[in-house]
N, C-alpha and C. Protein backbone atom coordinates (compact mmCIF):
# COMPACT_ATOMS: atom_id res chain seq x y z
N UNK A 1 15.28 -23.84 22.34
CA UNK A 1 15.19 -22.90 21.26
C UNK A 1 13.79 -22.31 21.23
N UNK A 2 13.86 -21.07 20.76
CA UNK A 2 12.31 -20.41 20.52
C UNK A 2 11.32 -21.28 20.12
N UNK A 3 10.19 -20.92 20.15
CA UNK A 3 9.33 -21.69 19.12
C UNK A 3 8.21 -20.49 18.62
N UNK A 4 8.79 -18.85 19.18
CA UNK A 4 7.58 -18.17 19.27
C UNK A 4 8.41 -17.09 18.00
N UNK A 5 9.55 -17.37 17.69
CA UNK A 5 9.93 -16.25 16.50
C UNK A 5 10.63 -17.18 15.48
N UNK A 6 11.35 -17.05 14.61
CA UNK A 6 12.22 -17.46 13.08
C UNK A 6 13.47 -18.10 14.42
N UNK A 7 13.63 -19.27 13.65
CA UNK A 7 15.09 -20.19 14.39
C UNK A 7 15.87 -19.64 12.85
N UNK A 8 17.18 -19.55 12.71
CA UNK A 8 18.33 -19.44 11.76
C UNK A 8 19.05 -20.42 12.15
N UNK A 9 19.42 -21.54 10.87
CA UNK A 9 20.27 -22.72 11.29
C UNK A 9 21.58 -22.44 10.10
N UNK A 10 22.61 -22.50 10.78
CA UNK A 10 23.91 -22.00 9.81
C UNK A 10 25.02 -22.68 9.86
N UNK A 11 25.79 -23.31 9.28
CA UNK A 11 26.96 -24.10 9.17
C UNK A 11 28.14 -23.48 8.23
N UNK A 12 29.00 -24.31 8.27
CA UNK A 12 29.93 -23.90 7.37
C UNK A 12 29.60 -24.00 5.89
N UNK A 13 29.10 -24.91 5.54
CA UNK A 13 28.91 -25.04 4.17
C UNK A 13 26.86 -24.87 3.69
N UNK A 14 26.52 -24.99 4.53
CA UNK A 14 25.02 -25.08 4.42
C UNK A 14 24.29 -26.43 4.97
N UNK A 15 25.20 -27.40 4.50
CA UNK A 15 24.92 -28.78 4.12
C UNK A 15 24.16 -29.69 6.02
N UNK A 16 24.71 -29.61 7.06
CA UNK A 16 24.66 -29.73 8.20
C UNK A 16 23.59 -28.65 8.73
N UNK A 17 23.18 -27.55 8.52
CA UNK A 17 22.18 -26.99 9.12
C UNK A 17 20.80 -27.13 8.41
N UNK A 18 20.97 -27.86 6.68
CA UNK A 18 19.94 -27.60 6.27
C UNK A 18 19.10 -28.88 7.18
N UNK A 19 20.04 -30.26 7.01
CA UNK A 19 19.99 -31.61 8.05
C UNK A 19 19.05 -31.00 9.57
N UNK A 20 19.78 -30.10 10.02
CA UNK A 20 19.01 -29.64 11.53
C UNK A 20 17.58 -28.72 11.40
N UNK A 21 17.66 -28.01 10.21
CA UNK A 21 16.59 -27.21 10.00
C UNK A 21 15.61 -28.21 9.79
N UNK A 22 15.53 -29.54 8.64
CA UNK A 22 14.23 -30.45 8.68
C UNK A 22 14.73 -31.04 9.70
N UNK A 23 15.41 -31.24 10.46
CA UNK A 23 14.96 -32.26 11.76
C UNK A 23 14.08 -31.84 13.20
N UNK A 24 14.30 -30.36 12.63
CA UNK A 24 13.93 -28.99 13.96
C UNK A 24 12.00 -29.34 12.97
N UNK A 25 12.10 -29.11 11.86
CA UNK A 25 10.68 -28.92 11.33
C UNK A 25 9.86 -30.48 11.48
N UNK A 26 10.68 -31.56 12.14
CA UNK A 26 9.61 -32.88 12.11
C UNK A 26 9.39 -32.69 13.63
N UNK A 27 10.27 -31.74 14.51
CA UNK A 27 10.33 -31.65 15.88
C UNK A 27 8.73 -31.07 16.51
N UNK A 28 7.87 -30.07 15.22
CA UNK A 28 7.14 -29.18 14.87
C UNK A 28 7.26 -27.29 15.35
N UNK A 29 8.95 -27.42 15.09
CA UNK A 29 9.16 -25.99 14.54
C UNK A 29 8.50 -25.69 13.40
N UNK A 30 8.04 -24.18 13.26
CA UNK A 30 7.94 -24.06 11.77
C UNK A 30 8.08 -22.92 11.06
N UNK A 31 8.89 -22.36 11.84
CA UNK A 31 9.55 -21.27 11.62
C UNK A 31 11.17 -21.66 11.39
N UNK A 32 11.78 -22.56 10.54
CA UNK A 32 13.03 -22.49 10.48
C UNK A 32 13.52 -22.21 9.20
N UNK A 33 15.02 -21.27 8.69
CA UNK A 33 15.30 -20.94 7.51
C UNK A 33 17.15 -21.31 8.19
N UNK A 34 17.02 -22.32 7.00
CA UNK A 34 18.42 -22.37 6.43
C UNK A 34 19.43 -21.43 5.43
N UNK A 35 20.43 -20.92 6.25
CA UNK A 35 20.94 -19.91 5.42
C UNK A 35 22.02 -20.48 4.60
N UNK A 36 21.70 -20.51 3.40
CA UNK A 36 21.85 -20.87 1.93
C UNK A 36 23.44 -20.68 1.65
N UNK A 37 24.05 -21.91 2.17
CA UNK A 37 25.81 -21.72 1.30
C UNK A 37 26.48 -21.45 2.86
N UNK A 38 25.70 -21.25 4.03
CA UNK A 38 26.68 -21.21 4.91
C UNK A 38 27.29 -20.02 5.31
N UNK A 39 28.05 -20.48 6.42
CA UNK A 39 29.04 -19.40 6.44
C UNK A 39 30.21 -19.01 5.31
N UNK A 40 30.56 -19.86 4.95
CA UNK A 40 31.52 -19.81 4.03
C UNK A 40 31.04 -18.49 2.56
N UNK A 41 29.51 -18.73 2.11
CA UNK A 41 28.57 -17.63 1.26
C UNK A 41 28.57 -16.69 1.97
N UNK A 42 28.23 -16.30 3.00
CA UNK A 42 27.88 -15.31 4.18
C UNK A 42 29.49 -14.02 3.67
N UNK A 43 30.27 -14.98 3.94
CA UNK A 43 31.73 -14.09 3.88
C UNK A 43 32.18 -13.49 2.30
N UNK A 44 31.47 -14.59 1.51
CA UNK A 44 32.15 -14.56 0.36
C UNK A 44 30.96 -13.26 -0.22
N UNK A 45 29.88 -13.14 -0.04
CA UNK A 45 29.06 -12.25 -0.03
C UNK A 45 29.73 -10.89 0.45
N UNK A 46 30.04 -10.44 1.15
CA UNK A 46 30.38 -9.56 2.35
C UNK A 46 29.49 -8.95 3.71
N UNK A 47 28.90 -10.17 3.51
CA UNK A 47 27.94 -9.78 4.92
C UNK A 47 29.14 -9.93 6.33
N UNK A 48 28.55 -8.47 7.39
CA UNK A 48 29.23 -8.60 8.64
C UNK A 48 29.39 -9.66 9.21
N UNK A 49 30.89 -9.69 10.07
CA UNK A 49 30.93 -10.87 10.80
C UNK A 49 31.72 -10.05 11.75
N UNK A 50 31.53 -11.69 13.34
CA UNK A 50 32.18 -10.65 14.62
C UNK A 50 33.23 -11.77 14.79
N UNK A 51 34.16 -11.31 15.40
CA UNK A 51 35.31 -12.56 16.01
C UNK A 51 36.49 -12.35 14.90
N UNK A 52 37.20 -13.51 15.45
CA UNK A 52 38.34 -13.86 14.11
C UNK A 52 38.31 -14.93 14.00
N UNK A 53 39.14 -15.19 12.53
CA UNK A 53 38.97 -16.14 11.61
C UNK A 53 40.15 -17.26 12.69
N UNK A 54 39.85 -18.84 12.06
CA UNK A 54 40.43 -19.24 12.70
C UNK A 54 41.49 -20.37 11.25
N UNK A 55 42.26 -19.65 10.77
CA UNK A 55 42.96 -19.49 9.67
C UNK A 55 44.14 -20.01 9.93
């Protein structure tokens, strides 16, 4: 993974990337942002998405 720009750590619910985002920041990343609620917020928001759902 980078270490020279912003890492984005994203899961379904939030809960699992926020886990990887401090484990990436004891790694001494320090550029990492957990995106807040997941994918699941992401959609419910209406931010773009690519692919299909797997429904």
């Amino acid at each position: 993974m980078p270490r020279d720009r912003e890492v984005l750590a994203i899961c379904h619910s939030g809960q699992r990337s926020l886990a990887a985002a401090g484990y990436l920041q004891q790694l001494g990343y320090t550029a990492i942002s957990n995106v807040d609620g997941g994918t699941a917020a992401w959609i419910e928001r209406g931010y773009p998405t690519e692919g299909s759902s797997a429904s």
